[in-house]
C-alpha atoms as a PDB file:
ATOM      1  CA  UNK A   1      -3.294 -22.219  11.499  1.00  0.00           C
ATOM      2  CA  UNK A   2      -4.796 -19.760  13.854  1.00  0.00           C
ATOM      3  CA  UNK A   3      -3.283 -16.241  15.592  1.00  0.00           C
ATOM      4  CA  UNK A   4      -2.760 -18.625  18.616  1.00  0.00           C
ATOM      5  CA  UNK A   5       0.195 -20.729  17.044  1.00  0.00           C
ATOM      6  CA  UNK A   6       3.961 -19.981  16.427  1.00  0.00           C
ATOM      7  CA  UNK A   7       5.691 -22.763  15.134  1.00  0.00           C
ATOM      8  CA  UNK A   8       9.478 -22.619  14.300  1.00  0.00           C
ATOM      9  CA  UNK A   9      10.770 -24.717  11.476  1.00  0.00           C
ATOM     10  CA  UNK A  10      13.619 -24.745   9.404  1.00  0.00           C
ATOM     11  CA  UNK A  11      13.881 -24.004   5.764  1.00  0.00           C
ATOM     12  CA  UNK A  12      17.613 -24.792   4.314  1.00  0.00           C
ATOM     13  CA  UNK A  13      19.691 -24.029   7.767  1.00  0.00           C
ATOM     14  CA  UNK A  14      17.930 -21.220   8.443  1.00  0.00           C
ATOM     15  CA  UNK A  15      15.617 -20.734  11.657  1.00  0.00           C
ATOM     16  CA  UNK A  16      12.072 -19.477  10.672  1.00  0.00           C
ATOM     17  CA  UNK A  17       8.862 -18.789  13.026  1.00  0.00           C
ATOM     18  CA  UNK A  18       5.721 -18.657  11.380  1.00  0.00           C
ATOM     19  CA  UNK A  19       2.573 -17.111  13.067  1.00  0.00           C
ATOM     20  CA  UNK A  20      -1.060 -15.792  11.594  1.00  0.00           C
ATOM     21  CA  UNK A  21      -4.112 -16.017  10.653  1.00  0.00           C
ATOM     22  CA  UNK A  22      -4.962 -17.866   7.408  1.00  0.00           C
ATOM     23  CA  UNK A  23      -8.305 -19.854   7.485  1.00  0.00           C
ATOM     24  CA  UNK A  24     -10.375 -19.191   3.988  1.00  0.00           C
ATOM     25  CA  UNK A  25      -9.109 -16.313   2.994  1.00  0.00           C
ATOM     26  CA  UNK A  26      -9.296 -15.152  -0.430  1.00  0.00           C
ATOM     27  CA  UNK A  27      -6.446 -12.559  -0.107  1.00  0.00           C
ATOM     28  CA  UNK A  28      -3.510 -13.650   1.915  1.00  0.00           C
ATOM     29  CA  UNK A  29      -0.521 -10.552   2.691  1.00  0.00           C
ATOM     30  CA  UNK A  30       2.220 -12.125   3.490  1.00  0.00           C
ATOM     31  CA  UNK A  31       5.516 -10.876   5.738  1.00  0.00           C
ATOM     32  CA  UNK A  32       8.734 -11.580   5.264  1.00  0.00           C
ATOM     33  CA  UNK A  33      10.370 -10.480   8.256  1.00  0.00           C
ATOM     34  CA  UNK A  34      14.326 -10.485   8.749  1.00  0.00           C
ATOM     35  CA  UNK A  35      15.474 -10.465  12.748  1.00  0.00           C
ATOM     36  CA  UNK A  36      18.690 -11.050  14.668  1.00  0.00           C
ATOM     37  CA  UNK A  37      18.965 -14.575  15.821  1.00  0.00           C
ATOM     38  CA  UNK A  38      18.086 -15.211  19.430  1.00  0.00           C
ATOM     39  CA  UNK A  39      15.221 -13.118  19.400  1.00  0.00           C
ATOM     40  CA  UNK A  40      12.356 -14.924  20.304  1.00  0.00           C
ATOM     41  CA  UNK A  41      11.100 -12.198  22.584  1.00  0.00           C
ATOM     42  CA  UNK A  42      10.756  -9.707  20.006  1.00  0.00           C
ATOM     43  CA  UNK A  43       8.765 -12.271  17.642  1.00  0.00           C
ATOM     44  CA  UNK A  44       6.510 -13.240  20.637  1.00  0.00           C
ATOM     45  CA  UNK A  45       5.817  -9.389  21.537  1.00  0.00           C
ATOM     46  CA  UNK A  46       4.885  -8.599  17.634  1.00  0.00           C
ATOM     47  CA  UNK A  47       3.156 -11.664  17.351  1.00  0.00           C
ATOM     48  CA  UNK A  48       0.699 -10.908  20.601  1.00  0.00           C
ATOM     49  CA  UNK A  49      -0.253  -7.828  19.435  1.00  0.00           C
ATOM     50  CA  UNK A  50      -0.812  -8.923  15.737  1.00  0.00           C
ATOM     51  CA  UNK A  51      -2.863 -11.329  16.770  1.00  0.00           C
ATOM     52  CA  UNK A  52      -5.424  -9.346  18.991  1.00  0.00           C
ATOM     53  CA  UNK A  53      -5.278  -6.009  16.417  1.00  0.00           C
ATOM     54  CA  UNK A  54      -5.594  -8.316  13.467  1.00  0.00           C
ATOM     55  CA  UNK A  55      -7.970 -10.865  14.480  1.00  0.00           C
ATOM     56  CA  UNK A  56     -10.439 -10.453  11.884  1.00  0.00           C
ATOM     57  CA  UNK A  57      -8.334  -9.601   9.044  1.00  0.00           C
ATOM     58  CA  UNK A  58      -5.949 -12.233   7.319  1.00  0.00           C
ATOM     59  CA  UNK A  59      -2.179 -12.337   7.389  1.00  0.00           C
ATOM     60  CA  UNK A  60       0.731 -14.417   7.733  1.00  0.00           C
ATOM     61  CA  UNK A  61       3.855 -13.552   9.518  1.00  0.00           C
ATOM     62  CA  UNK A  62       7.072 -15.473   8.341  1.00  0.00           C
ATOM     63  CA  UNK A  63      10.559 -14.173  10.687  1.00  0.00           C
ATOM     64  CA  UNK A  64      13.610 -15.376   9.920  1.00  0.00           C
ATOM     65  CA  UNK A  65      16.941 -15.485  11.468  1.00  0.00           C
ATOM     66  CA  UNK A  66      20.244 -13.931  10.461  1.00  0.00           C
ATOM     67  CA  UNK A  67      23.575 -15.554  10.371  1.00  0.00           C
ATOM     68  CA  UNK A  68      25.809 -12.543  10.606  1.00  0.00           C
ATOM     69  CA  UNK A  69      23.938  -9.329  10.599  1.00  0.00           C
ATOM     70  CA  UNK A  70      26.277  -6.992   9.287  1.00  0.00           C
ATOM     71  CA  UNK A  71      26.681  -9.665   6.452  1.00  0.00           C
ATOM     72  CA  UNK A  72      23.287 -10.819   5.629  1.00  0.00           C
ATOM     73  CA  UNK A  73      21.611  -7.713   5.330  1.00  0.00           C
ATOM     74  CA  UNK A  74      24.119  -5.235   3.940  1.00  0.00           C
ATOM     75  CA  UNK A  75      23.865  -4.807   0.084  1.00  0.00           C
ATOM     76  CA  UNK A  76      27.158  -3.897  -0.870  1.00  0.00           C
ATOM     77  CA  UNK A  77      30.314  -3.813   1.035  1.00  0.00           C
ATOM     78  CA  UNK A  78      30.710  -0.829   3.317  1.00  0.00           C
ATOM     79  CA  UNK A  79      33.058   0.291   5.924  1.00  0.00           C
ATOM     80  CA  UNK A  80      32.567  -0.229   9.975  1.00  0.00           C
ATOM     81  CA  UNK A  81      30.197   2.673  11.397  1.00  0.00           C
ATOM     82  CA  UNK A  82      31.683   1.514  15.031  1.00  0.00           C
ATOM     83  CA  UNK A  83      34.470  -0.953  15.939  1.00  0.00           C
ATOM     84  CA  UNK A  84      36.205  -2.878  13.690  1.00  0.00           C
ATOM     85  CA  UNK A  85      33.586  -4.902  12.026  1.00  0.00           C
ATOM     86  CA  UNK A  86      32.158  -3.874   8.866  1.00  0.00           C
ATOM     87  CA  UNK A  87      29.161  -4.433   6.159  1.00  0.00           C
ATOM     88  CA  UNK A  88      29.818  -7.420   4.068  1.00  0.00           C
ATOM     89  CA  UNK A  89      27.677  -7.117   1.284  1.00  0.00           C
ATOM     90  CA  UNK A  90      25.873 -10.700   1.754  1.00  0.00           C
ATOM     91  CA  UNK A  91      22.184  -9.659   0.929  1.00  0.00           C
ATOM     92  CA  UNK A  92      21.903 -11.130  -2.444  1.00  0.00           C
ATOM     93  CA  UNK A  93      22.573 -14.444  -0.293  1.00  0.00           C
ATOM     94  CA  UNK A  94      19.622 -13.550   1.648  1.00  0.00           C
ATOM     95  CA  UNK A  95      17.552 -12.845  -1.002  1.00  0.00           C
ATOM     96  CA  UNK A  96      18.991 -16.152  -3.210  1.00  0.00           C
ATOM     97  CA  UNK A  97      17.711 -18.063   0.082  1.00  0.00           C
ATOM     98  CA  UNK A  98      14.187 -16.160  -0.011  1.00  0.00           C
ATOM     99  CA  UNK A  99      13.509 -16.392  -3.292  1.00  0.00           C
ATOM    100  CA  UNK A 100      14.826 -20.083  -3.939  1.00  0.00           C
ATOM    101  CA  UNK A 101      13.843 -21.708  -0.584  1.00  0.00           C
ATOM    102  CA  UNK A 102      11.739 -19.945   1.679  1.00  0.00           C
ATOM    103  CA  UNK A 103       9.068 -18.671  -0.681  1.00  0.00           C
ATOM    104  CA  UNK A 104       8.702 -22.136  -2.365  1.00  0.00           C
ATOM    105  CA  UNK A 105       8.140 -23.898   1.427  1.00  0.00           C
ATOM    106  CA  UNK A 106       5.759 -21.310   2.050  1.00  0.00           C
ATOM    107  CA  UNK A 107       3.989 -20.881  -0.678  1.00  0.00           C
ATOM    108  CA  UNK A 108       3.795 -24.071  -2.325  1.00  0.00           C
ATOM    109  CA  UNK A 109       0.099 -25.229  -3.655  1.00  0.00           C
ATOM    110  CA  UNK A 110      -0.250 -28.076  -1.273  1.00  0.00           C
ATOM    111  CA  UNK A 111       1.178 -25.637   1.224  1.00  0.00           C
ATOM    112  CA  UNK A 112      -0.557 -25.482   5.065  1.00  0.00           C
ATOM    113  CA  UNK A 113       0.241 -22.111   5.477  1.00  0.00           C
ATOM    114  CA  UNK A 114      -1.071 -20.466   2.225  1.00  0.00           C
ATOM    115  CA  UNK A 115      -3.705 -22.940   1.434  1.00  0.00           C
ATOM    116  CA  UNK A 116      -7.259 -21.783   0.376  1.00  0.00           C
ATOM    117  CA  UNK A 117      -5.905 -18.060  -0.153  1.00  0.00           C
ATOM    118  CA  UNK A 118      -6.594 -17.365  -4.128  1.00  0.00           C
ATOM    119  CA  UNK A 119      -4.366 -14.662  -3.912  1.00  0.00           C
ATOM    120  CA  UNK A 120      -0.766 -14.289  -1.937  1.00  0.00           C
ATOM    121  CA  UNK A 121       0.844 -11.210  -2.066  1.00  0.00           C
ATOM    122  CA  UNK A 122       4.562 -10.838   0.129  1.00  0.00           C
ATOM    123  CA  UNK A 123       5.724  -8.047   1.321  1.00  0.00           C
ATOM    124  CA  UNK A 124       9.548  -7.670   3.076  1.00  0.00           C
ATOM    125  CA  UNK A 125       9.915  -6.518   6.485  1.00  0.00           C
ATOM    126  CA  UNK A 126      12.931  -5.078   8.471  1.00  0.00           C
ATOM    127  CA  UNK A 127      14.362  -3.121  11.365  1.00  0.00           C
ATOM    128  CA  UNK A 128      17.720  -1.262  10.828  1.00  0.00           C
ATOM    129  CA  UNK A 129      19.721  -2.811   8.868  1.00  0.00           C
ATOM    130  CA  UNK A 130      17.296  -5.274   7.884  1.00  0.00           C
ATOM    131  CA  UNK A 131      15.281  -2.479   7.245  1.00  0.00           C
ATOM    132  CA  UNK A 132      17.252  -1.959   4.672  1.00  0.00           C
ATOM    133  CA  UNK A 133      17.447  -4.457   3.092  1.00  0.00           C
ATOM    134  CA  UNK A 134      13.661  -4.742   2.836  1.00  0.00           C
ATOM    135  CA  UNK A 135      13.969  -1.780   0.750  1.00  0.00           C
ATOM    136  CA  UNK A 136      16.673  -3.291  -0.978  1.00  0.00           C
ATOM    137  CA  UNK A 137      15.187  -6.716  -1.988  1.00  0.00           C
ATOM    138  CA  UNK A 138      12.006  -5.162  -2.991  1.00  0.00           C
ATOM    139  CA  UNK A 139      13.548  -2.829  -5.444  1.00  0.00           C
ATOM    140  CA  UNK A 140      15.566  -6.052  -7.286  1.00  0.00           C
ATOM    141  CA  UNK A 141      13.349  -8.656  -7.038  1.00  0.00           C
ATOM    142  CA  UNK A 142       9.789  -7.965  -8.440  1.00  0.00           C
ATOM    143  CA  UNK A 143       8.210 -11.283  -6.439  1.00  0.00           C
ATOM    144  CA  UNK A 144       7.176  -8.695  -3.780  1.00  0.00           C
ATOM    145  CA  UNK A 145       3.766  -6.053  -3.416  1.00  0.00           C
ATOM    146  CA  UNK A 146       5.765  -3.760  -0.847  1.00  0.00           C
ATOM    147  CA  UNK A 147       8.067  -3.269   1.879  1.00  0.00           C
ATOM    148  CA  UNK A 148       8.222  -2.162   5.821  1.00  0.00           C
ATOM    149  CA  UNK A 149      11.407  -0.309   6.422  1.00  0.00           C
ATOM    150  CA  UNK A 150      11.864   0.894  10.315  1.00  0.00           C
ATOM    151  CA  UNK A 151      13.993   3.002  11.526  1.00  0.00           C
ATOM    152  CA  UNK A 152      15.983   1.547   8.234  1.00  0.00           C
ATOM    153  CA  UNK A 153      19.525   2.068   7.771  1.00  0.00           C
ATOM    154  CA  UNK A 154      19.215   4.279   4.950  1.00  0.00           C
ATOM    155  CA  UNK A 155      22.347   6.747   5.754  1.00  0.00           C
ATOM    156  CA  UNK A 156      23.897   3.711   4.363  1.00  0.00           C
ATOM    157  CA  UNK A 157      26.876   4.485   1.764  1.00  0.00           C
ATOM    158  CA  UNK A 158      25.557   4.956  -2.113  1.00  0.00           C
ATOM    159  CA  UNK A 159      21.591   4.369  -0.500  1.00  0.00           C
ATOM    160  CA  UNK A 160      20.264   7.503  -2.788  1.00  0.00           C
ATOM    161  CA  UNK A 161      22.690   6.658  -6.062  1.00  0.00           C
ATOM    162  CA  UNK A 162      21.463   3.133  -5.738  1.00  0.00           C
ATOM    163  CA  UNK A 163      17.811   4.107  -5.394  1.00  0.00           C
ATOM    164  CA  UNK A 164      18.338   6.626  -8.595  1.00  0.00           C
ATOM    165  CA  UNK A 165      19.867   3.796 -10.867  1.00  0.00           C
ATOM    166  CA  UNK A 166      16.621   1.452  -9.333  1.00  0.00           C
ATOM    167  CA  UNK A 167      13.888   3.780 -10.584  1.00  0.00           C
ATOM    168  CA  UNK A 168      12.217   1.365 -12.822  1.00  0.00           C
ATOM    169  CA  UNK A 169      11.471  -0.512  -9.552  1.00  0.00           C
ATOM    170  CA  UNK A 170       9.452   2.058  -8.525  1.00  0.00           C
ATOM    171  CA  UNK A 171       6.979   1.877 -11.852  1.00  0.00           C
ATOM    172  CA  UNK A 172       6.056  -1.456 -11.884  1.00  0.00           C
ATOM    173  CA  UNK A 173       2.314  -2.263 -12.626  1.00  0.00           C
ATOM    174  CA  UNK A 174      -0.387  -2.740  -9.664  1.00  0.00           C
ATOM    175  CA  UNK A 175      -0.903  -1.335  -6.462  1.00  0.00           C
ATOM    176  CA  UNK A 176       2.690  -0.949  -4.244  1.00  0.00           C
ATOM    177  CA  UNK A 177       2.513  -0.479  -0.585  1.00  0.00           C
ATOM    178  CA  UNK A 178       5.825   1.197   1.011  1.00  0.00           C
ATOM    179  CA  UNK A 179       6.004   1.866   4.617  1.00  0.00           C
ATOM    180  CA  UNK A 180       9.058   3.917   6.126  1.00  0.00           C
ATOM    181  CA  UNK A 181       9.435   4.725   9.868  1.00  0.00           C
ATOM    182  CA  UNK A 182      11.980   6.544  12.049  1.00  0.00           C
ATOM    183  CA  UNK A 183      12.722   7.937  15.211  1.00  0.00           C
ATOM    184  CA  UNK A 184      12.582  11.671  15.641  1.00  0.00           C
ATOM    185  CA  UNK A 185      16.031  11.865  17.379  1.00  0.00           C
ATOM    186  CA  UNK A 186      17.635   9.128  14.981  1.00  0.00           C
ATOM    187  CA  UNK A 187      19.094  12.048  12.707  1.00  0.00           C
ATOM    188  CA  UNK A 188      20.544  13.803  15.583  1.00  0.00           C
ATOM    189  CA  UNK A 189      23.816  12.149  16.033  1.00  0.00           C
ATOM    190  CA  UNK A 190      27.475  12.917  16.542  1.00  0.00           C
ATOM    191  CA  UNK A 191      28.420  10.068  13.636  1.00  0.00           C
ATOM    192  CA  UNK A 192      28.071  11.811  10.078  1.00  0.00           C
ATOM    193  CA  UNK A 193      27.552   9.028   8.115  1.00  0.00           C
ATOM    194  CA  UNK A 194      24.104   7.752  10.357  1.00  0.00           C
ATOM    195  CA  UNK A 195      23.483  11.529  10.760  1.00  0.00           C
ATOM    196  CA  UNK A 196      22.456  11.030   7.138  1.00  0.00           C
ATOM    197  CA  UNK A 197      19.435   8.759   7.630  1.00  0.00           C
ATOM    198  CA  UNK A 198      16.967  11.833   7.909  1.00  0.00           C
ATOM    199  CA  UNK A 199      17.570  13.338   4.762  1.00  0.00           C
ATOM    200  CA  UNK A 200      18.104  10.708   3.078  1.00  0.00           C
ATOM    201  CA  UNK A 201      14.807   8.442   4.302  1.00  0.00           C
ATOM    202  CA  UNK A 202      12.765  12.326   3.545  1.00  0.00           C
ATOM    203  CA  UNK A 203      13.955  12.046   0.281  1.00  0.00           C
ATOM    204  CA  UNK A 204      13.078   8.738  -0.645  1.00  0.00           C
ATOM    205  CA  UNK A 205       9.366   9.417   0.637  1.00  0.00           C
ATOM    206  CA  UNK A 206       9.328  12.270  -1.320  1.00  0.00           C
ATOM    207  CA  UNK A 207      10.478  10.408  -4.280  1.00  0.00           C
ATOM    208  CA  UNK A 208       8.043   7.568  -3.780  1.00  0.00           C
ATOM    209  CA  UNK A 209       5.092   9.922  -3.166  1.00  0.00           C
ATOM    210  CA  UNK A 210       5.517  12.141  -6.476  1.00  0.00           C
ATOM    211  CA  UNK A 211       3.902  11.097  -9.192  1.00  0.00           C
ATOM    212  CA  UNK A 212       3.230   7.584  -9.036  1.00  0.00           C
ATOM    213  CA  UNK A 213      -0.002   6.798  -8.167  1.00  0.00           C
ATOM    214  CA  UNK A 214      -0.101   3.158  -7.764  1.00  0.00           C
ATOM    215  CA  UNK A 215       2.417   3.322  -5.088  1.00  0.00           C
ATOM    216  CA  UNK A 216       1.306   3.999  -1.749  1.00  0.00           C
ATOM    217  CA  UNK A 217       3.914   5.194   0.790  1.00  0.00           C
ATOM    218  CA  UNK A 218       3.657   6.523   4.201  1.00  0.00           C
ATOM    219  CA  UNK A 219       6.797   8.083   6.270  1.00  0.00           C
ATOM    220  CA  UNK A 220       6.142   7.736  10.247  1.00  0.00           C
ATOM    221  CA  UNK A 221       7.558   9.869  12.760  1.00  0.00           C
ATOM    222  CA  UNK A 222       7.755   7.707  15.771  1.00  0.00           C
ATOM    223  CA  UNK A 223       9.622   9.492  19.312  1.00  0.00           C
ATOM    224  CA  UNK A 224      12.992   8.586  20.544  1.00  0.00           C
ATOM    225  CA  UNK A 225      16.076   7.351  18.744  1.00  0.00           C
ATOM    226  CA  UNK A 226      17.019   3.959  17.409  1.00  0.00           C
ATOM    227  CA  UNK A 227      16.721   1.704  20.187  1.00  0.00           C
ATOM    228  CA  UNK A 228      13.164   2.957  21.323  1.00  0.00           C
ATOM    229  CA  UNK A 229      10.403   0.466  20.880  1.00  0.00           C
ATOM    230  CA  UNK A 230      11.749  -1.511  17.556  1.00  0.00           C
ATOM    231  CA  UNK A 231       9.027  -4.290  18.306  1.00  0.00           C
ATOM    232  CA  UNK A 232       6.077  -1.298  17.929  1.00  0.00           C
ATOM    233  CA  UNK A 233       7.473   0.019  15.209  1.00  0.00           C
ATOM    234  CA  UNK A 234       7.309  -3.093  13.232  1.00  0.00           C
ATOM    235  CA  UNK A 235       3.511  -4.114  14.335  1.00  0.00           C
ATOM    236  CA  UNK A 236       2.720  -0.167  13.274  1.00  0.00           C
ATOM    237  CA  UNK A 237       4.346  -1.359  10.165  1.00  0.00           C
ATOM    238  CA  UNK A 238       2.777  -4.462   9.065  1.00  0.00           C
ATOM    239  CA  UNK A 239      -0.729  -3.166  10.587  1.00  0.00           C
ATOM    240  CA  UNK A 240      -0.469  -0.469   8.386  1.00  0.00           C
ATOM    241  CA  UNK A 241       0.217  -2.561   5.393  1.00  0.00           C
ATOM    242  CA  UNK A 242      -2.502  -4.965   6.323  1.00  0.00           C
ATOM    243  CA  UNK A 243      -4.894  -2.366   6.545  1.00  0.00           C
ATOM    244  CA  UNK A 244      -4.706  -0.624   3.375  1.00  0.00           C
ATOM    245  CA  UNK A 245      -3.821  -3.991   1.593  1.00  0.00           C
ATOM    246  CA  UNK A 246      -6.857  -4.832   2.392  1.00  0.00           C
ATOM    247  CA  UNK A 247      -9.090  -1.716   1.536  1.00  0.00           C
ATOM    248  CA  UNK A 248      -6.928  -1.162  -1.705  1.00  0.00           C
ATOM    249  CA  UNK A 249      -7.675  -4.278  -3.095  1.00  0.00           C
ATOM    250  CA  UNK A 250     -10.886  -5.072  -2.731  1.00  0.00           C
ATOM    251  CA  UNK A 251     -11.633  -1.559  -3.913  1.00  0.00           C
ATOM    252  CA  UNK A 252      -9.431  -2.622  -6.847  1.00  0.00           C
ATOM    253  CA  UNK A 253     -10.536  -5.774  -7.737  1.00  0.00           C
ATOM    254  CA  UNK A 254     -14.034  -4.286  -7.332  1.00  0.00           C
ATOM    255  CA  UNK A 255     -13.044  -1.519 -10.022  1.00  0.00           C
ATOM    256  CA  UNK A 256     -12.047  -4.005 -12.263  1.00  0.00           C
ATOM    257  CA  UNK A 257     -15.159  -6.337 -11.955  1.00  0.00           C
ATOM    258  CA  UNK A 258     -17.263  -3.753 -13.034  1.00  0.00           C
ATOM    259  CA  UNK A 259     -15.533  -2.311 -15.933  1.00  0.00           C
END
């Protein structure tokens, strides 16, 4: 499959679009990538740009459609932040379907997508709320190298609590790649609860950066609030992943030869 292609499939009732480049490569990152459905638009945008900034380095771009939003990427139950309709706490669904369907398809040995790579590693990708959860699967499921969170949810109720219980997630062996984004005027909001999302998204880079020096983490300031340029923010994220995937593990594995 070449940069040129976007097919859409469907793995267990759920719509995924599949894009990348792929051809001989001996390490394959992988991205997991949870979006609202209808949103071909936003897929074809990231995809365009992946595939001209990326078009000598490997990857393979996997999006995936949501039934219910508020559902399928909210951890735990939580109250409505506007309206009437709340968070209901379906992610470990989402993940069940990942782990169990999706990642089998795609990754399977005679599989066309991942074929010819001797190494795979995945990495979860959201915006917002699926953001979130990107953060969220990666800390309970160890099948995954790293995460890209933008603009992620993280004023969510418990977030920090639920990130202090997780710590062990955090010390797993071999290199981690963590990338958190957010808009500058994201923070500066009328609603107290999302008003949280600054603090709480400094603190978890500060967390992730102290100390643990297999994890690599970056925390991206990008302009404007929470609606500007969500496509551009996830292309900065999974270039940025890409890139030091890349570098970091061929330094790695070149450490390793030699010792």
């Amino acid at each position: 499959m070449t940069t040129n292609d976007l097919l859409m499939i469907e793995i267990n009732h759920k719509t995924c679009y599949i894009s990348g480049n792929v051809r001989n490569q001996e390490r394959l990152p992988v991205f997991y990538w949870g979006i609202m459905k209808e949103n071909t638009e936003s897929i074809m945008t990231v995809v365009s740009y992946l595939k001209q900034h990326l078009e000598n380095r490997p990857f393979l771009l996997v999006a995936y459609e949501a039934d219910n939003w508020n559902d399928d990427f909210s951890p735990w139950k939580a109250a409505p932040v506007f309206g009437t309709e709340g968070f209901g706490g379906g992610a470990d669904k989402t993940l069940k379907w990942l782990v169990d369907d999706c990642i089998p398809y795609i990754e399977a040995e005679d599989s066309f997508y991942t074929k010819g790579a001797a190494e795979v590693s995945r990495f979860t990708v959201g915006y917002s709320l699926a953001g979130l959860f990107s953060l969220w699967a990666y800390c309970e499921c160890d099948l995954f190298t790293g995460a890209v969170c933008c603009s992620g949810s993280l004023w969510y109720d418990g977030w920090l609590d639920y990130i202090d219980r997780r710590q062990p997630a955090f010390d797993r062996k071999g290199l981690r790649y963590l990338y958190l984004s957010l808009g500058d005027k994201e923070e500066k909001t009328k609603n107290k609860r999302m008003a949280a999302v600054g603090d709480n998204t400094r603190a978890l880079s500060a967390f992730l950066n102290e100390k643990r020096e297999n994890i690599i983490c970056t925390l991206e300031w990008n302009r404007g609030g929470h609606f500007s340029e969500p496509e551009m923010r996830v292309i900065k994220g999974i270039v940025w992943v890409t890139d030091r995937y890349m570098e970091m593990e061929r330094s790695y594995g070149d450490i390793c030869k030699n010792t």
